[in-house]
Protein backbone atom coordinates (compact mmCIF):
# COMPACT_ATOMS: atom_id res chain seq x y z
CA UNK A 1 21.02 -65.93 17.32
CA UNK A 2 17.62 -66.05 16.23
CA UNK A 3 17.38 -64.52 11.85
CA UNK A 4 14.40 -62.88 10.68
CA UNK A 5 14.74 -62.49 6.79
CA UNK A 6 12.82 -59.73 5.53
CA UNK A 7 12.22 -60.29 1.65
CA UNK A 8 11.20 -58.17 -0.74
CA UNK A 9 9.88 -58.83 -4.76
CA UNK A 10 10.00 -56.55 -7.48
CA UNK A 11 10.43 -52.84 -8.07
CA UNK A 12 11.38 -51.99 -3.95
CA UNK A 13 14.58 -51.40 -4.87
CA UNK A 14 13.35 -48.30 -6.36
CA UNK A 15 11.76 -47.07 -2.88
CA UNK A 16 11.80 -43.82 -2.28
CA UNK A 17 12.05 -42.77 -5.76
CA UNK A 18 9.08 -44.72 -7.02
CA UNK A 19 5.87 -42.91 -6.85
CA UNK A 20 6.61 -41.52 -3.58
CA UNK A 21 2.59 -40.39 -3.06
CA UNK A 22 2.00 -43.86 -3.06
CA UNK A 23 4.99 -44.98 -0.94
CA UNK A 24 6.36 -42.23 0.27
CA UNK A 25 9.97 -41.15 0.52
CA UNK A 26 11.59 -44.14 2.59
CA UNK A 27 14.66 -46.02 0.69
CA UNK A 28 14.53 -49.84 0.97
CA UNK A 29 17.95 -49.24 3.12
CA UNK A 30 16.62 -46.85 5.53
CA UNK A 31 13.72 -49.67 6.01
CA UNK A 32 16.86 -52.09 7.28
CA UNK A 33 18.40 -49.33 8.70
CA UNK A 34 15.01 -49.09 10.86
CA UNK A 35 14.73 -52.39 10.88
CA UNK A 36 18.25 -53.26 12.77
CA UNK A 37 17.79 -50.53 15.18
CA UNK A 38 14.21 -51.54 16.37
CA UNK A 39 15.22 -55.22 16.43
CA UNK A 40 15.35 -56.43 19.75
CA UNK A 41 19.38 -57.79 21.47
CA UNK A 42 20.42 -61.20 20.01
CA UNK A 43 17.94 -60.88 16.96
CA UNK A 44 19.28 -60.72 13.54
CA UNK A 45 17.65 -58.48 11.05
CA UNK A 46 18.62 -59.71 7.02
CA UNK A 47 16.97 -57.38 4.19
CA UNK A 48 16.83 -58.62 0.91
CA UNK A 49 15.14 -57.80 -2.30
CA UNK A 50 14.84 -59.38 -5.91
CA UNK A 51 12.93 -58.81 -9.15
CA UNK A 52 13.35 -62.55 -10.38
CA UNK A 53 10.70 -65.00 -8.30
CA UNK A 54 12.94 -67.90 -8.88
CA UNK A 55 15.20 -66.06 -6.27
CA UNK A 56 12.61 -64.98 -3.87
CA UNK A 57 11.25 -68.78 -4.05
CA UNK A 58 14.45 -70.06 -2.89
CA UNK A 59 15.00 -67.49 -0.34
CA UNK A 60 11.37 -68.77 1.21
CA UNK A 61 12.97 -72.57 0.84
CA UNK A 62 16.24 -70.99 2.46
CA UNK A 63 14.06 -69.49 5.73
CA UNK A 64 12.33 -72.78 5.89
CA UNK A 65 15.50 -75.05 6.43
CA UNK A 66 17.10 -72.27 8.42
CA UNK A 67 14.59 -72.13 10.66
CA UNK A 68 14.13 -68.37 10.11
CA UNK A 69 10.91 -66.41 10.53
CA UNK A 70 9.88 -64.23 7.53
CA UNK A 71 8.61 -61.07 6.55
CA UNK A 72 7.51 -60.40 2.96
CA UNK A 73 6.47 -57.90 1.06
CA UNK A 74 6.05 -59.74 -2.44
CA UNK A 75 5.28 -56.45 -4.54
CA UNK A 76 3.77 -57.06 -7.94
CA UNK A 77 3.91 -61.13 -7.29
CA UNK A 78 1.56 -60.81 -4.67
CA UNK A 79 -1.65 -60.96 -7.22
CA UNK A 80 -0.34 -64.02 -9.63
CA UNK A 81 2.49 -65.92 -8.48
CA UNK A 82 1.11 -69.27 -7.43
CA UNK A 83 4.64 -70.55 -7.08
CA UNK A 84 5.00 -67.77 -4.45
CA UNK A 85 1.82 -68.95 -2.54
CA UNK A 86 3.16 -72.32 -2.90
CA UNK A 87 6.73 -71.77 -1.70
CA UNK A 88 5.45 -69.14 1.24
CA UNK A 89 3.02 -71.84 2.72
CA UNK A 90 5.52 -74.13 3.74
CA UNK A 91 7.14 -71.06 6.51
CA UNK A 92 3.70 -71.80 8.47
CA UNK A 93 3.45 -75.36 7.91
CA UNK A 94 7.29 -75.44 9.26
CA UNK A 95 6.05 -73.36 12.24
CA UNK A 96 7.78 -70.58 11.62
CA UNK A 97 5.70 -67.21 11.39
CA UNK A 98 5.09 -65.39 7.43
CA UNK A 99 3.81 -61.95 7.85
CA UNK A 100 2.95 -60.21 4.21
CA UNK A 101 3.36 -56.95 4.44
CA UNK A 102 1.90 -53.83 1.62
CA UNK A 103 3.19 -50.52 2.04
CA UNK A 104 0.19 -49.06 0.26
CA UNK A 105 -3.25 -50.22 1.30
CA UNK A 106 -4.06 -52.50 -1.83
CA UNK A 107 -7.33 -52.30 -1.41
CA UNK A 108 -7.55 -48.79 -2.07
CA UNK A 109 -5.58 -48.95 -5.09
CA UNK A 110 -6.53 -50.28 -8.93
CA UNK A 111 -8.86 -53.45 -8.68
CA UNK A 112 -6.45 -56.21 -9.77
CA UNK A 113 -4.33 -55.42 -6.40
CA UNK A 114 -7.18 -56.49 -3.99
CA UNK A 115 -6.55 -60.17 -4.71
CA UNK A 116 -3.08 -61.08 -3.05
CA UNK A 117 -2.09 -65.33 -3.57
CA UNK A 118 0.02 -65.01 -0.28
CA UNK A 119 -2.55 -63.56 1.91
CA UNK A 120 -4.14 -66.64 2.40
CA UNK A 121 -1.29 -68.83 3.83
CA UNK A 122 0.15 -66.34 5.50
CA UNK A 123 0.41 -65.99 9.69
CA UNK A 124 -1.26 -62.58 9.04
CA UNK A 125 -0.80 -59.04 6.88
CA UNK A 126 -0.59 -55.65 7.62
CA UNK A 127 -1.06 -52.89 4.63
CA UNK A 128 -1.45 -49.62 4.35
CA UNK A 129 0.92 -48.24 6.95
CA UNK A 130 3.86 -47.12 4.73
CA UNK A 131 6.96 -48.51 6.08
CA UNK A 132 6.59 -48.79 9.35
CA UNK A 133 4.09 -52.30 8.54
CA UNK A 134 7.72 -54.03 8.20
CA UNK A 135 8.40 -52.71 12.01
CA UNK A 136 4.84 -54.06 13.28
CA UNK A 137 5.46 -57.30 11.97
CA UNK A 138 9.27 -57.33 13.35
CA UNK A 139 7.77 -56.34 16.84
CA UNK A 140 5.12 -59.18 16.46
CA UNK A 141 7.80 -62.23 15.13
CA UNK A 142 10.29 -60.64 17.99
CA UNK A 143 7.49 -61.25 20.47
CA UNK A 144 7.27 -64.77 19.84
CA UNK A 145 10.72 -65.87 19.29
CA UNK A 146 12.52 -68.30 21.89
CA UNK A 147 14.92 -66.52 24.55
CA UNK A 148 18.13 -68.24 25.56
């Protein structure tokens, strides 16, 4: 059955809760709950989340020797972590798909947030939707994963 891991950096354990006006009212488990329900039969959804990059590095290495597509929403290491950029390239380059995905349009938001490491390695991005940008990108890695 065919995984799509669905990682998520620092602080989005506090969803819901953490300036909701920004990101609204959505819990990080009623993403998965979402997530599960709109994921097509024989497709595994797996939410996790992390503040410490060392994980979230390994959990990149884990989807590349797994095989498993990847959506990630890298929070505050999107704008700095270099090791991020350099562990997410290697989901394309193993042909698997990386969609980065922002709750909050970045680019709206305080200037040091417009620069994201990941964006350029990654199969594409969607922002500024709220939650539902982790649904689009399920639809679009669903799309394009093998049937039996």
């Amino acid at each position: 059955m065919p995984r799509v891991l669905v990682l998520n950096g620092p602080n989005l354990q506090r969803l819901g809760t953490r300036e909701p006006a920004i990101y609204g009212t959505a819990t990080l488990a009623d993403v998965e709950r979402d997530l599960r329900a709109a994921a097509p039969d024989g497709v595994e959804v797996e939410l996790r989340q992390t503040d410490d990059e060392a994980t979230l590095l390994g959990w990149l290495h884990e989807a590349v020797d797994t095989g498993s597509p990847v959506i990630l929403n890298p929070a505050a290491f999107t704008h700095y972590s270099y090791a991020l950029r350099d562990a997410a390239v290697l989901v394309p380059e193993a042909g698997l798909p990386l969609i980065e995905v922002h709750i909050s349009n970045p680019h709206r938001r305080e200037e040091f947030r417009h620069t994201s490491v990941v964006s350029g390695v990654a199969t594409g991005v969607i922002a500024g939707l709220g939650v539902d940008g982790y649904r689009l990108a399920l639809q679009y890695i669903a799309d394009r994963l093998p049937r039996d």
